[in-house]
N, C-alpha and C. Protein backbone atom coordinates (compact mmCIF):
# COMPACT_ATOMS: atom_id res chain seq x y z
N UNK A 1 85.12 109.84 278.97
CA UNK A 1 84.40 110.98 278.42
C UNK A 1 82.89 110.73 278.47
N UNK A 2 82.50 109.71 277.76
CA UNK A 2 80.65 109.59 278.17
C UNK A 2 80.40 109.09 279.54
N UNK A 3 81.09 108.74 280.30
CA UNK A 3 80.75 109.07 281.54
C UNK A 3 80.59 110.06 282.38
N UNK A 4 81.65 111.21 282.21
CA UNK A 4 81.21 112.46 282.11
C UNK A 4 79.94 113.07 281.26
N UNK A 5 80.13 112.81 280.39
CA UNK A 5 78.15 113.25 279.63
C UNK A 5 77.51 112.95 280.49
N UNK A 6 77.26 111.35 280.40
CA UNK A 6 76.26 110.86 281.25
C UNK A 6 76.12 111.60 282.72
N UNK A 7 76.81 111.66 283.52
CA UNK A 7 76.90 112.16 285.05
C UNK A 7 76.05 113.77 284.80
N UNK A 8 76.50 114.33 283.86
CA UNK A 8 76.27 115.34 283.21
C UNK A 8 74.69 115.35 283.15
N UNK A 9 74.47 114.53 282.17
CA UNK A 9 72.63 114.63 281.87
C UNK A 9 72.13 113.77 282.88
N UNK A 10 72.66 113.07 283.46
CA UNK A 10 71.47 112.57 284.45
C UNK A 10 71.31 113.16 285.53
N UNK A 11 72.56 113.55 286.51
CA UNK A 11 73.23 113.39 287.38
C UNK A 11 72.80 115.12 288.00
N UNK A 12 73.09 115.72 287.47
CA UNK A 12 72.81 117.23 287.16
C UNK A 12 71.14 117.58 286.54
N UNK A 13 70.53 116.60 286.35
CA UNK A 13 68.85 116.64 285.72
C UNK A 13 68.66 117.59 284.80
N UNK A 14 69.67 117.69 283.46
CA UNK A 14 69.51 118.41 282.65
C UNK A 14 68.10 118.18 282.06
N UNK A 15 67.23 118.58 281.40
CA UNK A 15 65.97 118.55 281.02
C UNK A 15 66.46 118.29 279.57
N UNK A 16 65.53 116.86 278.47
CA UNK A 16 65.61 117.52 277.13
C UNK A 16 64.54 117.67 276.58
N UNK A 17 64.05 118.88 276.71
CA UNK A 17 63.01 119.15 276.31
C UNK A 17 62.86 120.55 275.05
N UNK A 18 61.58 120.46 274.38
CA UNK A 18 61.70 121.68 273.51
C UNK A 18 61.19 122.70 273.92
N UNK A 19 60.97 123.69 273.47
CA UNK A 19 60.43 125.49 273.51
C UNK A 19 59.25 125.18 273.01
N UNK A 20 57.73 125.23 273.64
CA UNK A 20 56.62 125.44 272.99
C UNK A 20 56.27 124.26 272.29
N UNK A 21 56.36 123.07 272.73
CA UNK A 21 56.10 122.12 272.00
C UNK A 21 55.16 121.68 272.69
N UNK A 22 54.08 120.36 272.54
CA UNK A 22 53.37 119.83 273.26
C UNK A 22 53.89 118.38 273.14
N UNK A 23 53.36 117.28 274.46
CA UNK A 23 53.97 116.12 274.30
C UNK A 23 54.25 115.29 272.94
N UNK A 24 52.66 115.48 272.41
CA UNK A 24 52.46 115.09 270.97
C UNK A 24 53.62 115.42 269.78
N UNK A 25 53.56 116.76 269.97
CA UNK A 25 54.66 117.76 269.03
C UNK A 25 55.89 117.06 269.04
N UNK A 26 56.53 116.88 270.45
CA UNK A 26 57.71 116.60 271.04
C UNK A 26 57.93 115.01 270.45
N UNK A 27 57.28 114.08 270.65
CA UNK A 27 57.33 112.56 270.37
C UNK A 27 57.33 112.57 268.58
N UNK A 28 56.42 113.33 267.85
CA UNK A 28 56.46 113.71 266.58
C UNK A 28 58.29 114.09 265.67
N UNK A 29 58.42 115.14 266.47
CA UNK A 29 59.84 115.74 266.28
C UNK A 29 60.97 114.57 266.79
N UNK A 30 60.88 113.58 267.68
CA UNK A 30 62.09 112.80 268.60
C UNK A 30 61.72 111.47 266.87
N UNK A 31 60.51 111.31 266.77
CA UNK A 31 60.52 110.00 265.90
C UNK A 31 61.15 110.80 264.53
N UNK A 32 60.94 112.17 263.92
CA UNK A 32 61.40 112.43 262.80
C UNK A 32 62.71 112.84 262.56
N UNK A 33 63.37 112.92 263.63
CA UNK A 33 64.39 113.54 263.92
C UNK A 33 65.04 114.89 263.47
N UNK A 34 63.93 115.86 263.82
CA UNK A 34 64.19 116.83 263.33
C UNK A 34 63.75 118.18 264.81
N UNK A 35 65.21 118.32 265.00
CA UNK A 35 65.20 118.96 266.56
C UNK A 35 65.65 120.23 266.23
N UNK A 36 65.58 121.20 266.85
CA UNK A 36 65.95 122.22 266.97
C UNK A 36 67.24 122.30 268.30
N UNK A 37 68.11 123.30 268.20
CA UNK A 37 69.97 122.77 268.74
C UNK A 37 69.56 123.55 270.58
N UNK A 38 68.09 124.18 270.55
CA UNK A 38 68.29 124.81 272.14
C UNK A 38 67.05 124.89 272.70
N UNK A 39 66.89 124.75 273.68
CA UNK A 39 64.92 125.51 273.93
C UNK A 39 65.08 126.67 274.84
N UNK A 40 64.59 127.91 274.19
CA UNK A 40 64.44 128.86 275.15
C UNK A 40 62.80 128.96 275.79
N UNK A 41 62.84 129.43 276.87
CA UNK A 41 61.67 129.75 277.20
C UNK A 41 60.54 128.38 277.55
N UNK A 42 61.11 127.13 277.16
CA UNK A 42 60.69 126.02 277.40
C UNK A 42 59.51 125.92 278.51
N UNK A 43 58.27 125.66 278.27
CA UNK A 43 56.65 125.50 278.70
C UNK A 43 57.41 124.44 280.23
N UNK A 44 57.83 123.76 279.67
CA UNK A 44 58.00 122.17 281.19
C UNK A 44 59.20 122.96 282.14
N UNK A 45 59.83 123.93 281.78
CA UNK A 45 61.33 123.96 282.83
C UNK A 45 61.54 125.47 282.32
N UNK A 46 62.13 126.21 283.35
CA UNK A 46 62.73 127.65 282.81
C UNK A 46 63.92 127.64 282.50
N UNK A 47 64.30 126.60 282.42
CA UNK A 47 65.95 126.04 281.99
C UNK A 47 65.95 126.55 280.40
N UNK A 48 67.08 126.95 279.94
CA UNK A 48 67.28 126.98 278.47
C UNK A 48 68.79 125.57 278.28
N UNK A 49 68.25 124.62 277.59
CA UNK A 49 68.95 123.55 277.52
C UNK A 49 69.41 123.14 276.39
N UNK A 50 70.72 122.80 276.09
CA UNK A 50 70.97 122.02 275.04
C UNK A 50 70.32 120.75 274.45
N UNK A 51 69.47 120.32 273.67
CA UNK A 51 69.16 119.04 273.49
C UNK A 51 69.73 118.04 272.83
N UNK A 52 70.62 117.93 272.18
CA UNK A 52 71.40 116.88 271.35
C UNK A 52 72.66 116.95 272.38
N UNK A 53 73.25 115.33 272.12
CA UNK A 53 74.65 114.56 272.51
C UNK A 53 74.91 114.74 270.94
N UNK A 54 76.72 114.68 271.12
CA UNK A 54 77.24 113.77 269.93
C UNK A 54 76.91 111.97 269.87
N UNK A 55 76.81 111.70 269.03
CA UNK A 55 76.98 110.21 269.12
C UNK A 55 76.02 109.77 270.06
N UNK A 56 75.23 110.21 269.99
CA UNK A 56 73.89 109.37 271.04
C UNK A 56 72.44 109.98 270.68
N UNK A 57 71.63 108.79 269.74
CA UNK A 57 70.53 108.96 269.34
C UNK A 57 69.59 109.85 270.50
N UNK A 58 68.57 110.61 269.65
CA UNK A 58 67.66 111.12 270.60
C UNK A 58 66.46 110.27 270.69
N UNK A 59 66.35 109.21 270.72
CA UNK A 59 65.56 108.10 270.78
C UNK A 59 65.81 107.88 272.56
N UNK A 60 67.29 107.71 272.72
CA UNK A 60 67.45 107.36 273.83
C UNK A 60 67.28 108.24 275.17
N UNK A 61 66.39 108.27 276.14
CA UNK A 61 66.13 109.60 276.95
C UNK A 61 67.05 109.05 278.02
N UNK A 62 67.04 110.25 278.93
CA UNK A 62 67.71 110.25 279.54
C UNK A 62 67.78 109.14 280.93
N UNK A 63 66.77 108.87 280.97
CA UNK A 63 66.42 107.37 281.84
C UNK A 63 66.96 106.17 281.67
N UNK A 64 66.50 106.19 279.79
CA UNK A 64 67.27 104.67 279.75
C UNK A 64 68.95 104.77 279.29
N UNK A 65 69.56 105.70 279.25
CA UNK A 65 71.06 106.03 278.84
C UNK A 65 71.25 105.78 280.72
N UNK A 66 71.10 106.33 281.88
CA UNK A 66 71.16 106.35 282.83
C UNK A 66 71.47 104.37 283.44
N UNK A 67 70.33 104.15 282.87
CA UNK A 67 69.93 102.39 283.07
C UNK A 67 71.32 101.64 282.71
N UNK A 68 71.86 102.32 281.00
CA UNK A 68 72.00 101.64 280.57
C UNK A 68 73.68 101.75 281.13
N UNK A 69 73.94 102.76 281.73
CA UNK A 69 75.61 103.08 282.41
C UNK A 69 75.81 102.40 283.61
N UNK A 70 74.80 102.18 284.29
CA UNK A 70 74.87 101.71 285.62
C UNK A 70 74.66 100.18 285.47
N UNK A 71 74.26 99.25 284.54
CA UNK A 71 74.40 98.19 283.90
C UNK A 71 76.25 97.67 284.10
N UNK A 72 75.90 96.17 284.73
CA UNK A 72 77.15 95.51 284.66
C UNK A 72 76.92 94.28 283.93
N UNK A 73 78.32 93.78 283.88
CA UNK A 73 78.64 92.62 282.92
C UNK A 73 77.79 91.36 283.53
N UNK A 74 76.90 91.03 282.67
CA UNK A 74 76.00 90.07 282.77
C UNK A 74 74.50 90.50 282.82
N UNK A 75 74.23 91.85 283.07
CA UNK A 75 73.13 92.27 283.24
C UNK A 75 72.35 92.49 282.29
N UNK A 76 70.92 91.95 282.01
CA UNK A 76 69.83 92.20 281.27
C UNK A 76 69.29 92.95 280.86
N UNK A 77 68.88 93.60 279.93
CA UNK A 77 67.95 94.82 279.25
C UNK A 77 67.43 94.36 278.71
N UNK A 78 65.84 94.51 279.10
CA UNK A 78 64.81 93.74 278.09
C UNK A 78 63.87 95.19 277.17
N UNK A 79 63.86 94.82 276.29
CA UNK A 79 63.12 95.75 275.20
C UNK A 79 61.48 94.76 275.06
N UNK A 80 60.72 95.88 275.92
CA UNK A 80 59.16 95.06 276.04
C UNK A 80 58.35 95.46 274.76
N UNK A 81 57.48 95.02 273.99
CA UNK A 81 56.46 95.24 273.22
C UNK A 81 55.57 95.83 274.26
N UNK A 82 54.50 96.70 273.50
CA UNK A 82 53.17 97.35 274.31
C UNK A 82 52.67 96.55 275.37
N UNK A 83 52.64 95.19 274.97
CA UNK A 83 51.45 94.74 275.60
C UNK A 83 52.20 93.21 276.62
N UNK A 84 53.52 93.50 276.87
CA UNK A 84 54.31 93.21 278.07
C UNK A 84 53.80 93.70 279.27
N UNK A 85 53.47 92.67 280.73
CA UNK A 85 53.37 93.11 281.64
C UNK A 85 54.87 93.48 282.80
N UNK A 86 55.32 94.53 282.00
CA UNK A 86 56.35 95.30 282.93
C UNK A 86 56.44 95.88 283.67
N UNK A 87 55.26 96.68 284.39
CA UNK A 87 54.93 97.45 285.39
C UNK A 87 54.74 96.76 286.22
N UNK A 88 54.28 95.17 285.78
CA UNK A 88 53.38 94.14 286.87
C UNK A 88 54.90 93.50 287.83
N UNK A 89 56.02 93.15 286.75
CA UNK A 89 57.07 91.85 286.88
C UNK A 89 58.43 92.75 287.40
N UNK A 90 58.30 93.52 286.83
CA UNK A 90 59.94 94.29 286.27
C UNK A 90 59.96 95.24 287.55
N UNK A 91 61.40 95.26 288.28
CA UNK A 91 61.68 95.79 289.50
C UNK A 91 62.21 97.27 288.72
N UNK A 92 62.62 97.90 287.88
CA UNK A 92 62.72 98.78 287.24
C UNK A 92 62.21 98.73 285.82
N UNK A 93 61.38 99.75 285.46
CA UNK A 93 60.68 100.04 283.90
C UNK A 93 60.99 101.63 283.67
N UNK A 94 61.84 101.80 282.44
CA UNK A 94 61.77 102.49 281.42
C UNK A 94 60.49 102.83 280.61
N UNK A 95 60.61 103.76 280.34
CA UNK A 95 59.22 104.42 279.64
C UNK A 95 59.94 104.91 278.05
N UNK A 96 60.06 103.96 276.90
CA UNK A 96 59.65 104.23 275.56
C UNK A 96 58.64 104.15 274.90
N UNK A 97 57.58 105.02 275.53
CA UNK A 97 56.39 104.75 274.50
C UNK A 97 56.31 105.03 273.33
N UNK A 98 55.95 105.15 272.25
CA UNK A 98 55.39 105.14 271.05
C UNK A 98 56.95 104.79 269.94
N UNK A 99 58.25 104.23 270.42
CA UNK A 99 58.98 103.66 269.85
C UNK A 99 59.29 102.67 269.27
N UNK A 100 59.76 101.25 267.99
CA UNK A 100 59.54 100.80 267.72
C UNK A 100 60.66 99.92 268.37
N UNK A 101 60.97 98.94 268.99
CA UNK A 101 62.22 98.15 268.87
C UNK A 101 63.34 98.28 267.81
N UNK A 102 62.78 97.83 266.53
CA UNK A 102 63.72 97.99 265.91
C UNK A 102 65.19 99.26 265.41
N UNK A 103 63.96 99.76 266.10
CA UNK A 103 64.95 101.79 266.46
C UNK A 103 65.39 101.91 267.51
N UNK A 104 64.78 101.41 268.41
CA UNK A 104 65.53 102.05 269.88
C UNK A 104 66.98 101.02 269.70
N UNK A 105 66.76 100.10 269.05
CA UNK A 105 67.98 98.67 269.15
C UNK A 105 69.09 99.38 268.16
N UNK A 106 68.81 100.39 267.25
CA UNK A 106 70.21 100.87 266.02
C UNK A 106 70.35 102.05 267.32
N UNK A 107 69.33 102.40 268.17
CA UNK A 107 69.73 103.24 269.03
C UNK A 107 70.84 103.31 269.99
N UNK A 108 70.51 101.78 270.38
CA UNK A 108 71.08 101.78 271.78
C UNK A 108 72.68 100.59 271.26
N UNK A 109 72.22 99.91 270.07
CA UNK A 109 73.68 98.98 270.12
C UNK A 109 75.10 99.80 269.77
N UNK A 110 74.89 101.28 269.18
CA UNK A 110 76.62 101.75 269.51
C UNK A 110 77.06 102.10 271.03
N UNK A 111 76.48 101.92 272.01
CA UNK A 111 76.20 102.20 273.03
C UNK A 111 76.96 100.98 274.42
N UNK A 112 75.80 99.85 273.76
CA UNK A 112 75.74 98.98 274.18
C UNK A 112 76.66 97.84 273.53
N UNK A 113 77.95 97.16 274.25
CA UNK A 113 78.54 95.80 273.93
C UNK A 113 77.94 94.63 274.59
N UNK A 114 77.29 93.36 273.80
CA UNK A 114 76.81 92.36 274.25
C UNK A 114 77.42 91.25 275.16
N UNK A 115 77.35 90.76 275.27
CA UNK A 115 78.03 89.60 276.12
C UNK A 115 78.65 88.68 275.35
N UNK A 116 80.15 88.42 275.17
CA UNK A 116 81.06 87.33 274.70
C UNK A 116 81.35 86.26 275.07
N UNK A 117 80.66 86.68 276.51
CA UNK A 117 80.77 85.10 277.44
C UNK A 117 79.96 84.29 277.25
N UNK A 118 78.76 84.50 276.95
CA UNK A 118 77.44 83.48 276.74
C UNK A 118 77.10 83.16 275.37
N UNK A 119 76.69 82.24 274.90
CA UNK A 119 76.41 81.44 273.57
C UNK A 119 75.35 82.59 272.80
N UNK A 120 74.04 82.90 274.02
CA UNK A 120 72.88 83.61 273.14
C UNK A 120 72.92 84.87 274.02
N UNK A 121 73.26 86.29 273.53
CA UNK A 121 73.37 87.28 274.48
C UNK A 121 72.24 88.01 274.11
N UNK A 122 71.43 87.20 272.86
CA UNK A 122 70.26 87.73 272.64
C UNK A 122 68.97 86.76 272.75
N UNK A 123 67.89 87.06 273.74
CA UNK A 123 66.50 86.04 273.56
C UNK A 123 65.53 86.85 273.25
N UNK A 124 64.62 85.81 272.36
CA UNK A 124 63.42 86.64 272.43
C UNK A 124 62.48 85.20 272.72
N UNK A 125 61.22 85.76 272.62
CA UNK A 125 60.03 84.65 273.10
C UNK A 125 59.47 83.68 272.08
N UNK A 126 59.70 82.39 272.48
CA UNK A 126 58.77 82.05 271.54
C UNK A 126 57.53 81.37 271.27
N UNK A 127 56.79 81.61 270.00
CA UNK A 127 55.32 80.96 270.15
C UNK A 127 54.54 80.04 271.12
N UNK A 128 53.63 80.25 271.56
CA UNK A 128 52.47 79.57 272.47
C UNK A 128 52.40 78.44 271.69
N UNK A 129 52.50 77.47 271.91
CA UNK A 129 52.12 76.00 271.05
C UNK A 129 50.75 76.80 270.80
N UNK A 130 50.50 76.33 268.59
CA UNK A 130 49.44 76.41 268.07
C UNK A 130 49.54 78.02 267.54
N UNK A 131 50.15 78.84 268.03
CA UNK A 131 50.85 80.45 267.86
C UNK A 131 51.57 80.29 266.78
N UNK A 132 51.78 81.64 265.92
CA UNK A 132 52.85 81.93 265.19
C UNK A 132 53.50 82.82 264.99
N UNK A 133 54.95 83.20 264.77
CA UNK A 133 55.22 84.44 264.91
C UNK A 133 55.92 84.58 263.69
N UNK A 134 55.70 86.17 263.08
CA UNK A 134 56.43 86.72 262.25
C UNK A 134 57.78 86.88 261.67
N UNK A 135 58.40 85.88 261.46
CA UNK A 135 60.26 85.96 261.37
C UNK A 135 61.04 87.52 260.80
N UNK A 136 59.78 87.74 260.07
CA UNK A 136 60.85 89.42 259.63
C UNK A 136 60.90 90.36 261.09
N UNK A 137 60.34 89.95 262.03
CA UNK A 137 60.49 91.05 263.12
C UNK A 137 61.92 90.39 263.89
N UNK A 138 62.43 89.04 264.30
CA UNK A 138 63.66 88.80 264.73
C UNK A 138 64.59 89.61 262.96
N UNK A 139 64.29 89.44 262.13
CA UNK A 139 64.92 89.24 260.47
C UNK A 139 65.43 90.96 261.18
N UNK A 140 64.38 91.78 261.28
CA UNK A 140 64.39 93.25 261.40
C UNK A 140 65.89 93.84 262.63
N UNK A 141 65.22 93.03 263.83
CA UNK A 141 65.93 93.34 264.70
C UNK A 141 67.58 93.24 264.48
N UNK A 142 67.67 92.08 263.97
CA UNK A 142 69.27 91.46 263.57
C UNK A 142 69.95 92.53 262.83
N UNK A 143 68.57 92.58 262.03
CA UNK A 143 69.45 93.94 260.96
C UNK A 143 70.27 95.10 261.40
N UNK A 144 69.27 95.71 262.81
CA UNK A 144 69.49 96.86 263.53
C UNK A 144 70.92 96.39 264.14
N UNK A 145 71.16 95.46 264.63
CA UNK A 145 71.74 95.22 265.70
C UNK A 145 73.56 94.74 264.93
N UNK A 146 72.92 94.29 263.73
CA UNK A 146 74.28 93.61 262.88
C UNK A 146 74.95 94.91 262.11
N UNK A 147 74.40 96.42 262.12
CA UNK A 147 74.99 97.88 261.64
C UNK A 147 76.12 98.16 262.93
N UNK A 148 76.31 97.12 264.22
CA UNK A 148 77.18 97.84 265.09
C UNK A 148 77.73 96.82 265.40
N UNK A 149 77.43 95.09 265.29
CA UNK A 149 77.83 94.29 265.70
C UNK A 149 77.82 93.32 264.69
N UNK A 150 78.82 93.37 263.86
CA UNK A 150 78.34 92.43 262.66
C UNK A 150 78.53 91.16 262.56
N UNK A 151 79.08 90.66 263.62
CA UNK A 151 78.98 88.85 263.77
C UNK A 151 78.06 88.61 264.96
N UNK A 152 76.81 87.96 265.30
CA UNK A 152 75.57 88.00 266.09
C UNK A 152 75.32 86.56 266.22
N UNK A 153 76.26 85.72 267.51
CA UNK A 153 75.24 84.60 267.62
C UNK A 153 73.98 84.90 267.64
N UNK A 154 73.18 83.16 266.94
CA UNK A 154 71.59 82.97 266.73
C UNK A 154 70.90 83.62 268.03
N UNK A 155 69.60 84.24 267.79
CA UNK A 155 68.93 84.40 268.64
C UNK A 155 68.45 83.15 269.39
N UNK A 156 68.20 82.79 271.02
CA UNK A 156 68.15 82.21 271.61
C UNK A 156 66.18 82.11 271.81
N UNK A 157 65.43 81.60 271.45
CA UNK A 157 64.23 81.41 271.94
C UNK A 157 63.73 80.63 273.14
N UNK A 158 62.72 81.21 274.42
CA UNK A 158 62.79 80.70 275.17
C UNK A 158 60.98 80.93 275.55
N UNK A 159 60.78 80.03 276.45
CA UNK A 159 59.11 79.67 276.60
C UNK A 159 58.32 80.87 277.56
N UNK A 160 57.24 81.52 277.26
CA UNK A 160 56.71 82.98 277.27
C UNK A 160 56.88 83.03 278.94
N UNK A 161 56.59 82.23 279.88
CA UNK A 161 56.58 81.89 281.07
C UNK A 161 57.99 82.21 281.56
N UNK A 162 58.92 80.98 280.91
CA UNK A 162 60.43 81.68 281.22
C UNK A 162 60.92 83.29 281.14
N UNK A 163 60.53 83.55 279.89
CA UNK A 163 60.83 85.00 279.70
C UNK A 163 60.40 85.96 280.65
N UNK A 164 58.77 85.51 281.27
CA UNK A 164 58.44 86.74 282.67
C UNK A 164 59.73 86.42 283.58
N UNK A 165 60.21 85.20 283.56
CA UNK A 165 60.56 84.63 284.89
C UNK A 165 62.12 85.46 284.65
N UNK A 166 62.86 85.61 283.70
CA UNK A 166 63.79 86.47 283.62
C UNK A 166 63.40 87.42 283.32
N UNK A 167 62.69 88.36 282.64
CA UNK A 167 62.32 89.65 282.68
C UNK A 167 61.92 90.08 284.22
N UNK A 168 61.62 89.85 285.06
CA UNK A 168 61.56 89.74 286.49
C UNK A 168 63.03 90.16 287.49
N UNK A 169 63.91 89.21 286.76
CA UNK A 169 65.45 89.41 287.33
C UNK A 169 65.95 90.40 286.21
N UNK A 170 65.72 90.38 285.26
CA UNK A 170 66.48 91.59 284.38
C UNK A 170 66.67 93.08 285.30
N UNK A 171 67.71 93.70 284.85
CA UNK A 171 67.94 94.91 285.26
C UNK A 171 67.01 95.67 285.61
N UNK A 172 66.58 95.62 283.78
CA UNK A 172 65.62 96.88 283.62
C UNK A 172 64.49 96.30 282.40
N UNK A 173 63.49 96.89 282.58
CA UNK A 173 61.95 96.53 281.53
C UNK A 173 62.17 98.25 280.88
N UNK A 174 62.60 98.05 279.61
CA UNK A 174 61.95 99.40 279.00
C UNK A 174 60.46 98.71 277.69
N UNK A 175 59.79 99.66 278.40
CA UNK A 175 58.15 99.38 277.94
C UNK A 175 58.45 100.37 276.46
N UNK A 176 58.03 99.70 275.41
CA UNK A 176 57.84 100.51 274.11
C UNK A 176 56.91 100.91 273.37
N UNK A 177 56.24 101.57 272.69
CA UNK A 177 55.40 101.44 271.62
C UNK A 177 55.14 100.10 270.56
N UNK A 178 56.26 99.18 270.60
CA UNK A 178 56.01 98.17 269.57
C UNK A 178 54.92 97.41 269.80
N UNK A 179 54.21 96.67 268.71
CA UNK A 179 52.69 96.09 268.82
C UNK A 179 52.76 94.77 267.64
N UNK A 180 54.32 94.35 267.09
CA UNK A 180 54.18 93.24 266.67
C UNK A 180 54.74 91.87 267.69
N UNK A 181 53.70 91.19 267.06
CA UNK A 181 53.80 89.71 267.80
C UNK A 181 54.92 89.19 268.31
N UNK A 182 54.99 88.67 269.64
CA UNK A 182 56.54 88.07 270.43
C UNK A 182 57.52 89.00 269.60
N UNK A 183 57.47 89.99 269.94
CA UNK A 183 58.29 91.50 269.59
C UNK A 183 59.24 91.81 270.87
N UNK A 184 59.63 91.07 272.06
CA UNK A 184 60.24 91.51 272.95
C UNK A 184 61.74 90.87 272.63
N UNK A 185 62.45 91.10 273.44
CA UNK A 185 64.07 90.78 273.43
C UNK A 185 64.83 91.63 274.52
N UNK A 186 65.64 90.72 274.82
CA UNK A 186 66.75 90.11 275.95
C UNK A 186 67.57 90.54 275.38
N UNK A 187 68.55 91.44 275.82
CA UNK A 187 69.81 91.92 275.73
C UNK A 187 70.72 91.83 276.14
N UNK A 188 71.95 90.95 276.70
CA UNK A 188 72.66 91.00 277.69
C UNK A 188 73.84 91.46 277.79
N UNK A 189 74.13 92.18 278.65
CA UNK A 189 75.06 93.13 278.40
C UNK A 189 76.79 92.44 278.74
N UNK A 190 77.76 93.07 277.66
CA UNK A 190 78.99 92.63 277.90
C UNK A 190 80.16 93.51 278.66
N UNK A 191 81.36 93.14 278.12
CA UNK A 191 81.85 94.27 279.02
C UNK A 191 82.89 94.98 277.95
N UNK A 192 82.66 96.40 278.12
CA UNK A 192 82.70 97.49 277.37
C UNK A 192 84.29 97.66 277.12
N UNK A 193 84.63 97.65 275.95
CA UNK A 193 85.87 97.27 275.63
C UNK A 193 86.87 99.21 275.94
N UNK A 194 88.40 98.94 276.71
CA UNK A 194 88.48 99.92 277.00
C UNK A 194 89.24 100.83 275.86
């Protein structure tokens, strides 16, 4: 069945967009979550479109739901902070701008099953010798991630260099709005129970 959705919204280039909104408006309304169920007359498309899925945040656009279907067992999704060079490294980049990690991650983990095969199916980066990083932002993420998956091997930390060097082979770079410190993370994907 969500493969059908999916084929559906990507596949077919349904638009989700609003009636008379401006980008600003639109990113305003997607972070508050407060949508309206159709757009007529819509400024970007003469399409009149449904905008809501069941069961699938509107956080998630239609790019990275796309990314995230065509994803196989073992494959990487990295969730970049702002100031990640993903456009520079990353053979595919997603565009979440002004989103926080910790949302797009309650977003995307009913979605997404992690990897059972590997010890750490989650990395993030860690400190530059002499650096420090914030523990409530891994503390945060876990949180998001433990509402869909509630037993979470430790996060895996790995050296900022390594991380380009797999963010490079990762699937996909989705670039975000987030702007706290070694704020990125490695996702690795499992296989989707039938």
């Amino acid at each position: 069945m969500l493969q059908k959705v999916i084929q559906s919204l990507v596949f077919k280039n349904i638009h989700l967009l609003f009636a008379n909104l401006s980008k600003t408006e639109y990113q305003m309304h997607l972070l508050s979550g407060n949508f309206p169920r159709s757009s007529e007359n819509c400024k970007f498309t003469e399409q009149k479109t449904g905008i809501m899925l069941k069961g699938i945040s509107p956080l998630i656009s239609p790019d990275l739901l796309n990314v995230m279907a065509r994803m196989g067992h073992g494959d990487e999704l990295v969730l970049a902070d702002a100031h990640f060079p993903g456009e520079s490294i990353a053979k595919r980049v997603v565009r979440a701008d002004g989103l926080r990690i910790a949302d797009l991650l309650e977003a995307i983990m009913p979605l997404f099953e992690l990897d059972s095969y590997v010890p750490h199916p989650l990395i993030m980066m860690e400190p530059v010798p002499g650096d420090s990083l914030d523990p409530g932002v891994e503390i945060s993420y876990l949180e998001r991630i433990m509402k869909e998956v509630p037993v979470v091997p430790p996060v895996k930390r790995i050296d900022r260099f390594a991380f380009y060097e797999r963010a490079a082979k990762a699937f996909a770079v989705v670039m975000t709005g987030e702007i706290a410190k070694y704020g990125n993370i490695i996702l690795i994907k499992g296989v989707t129970p039938m």
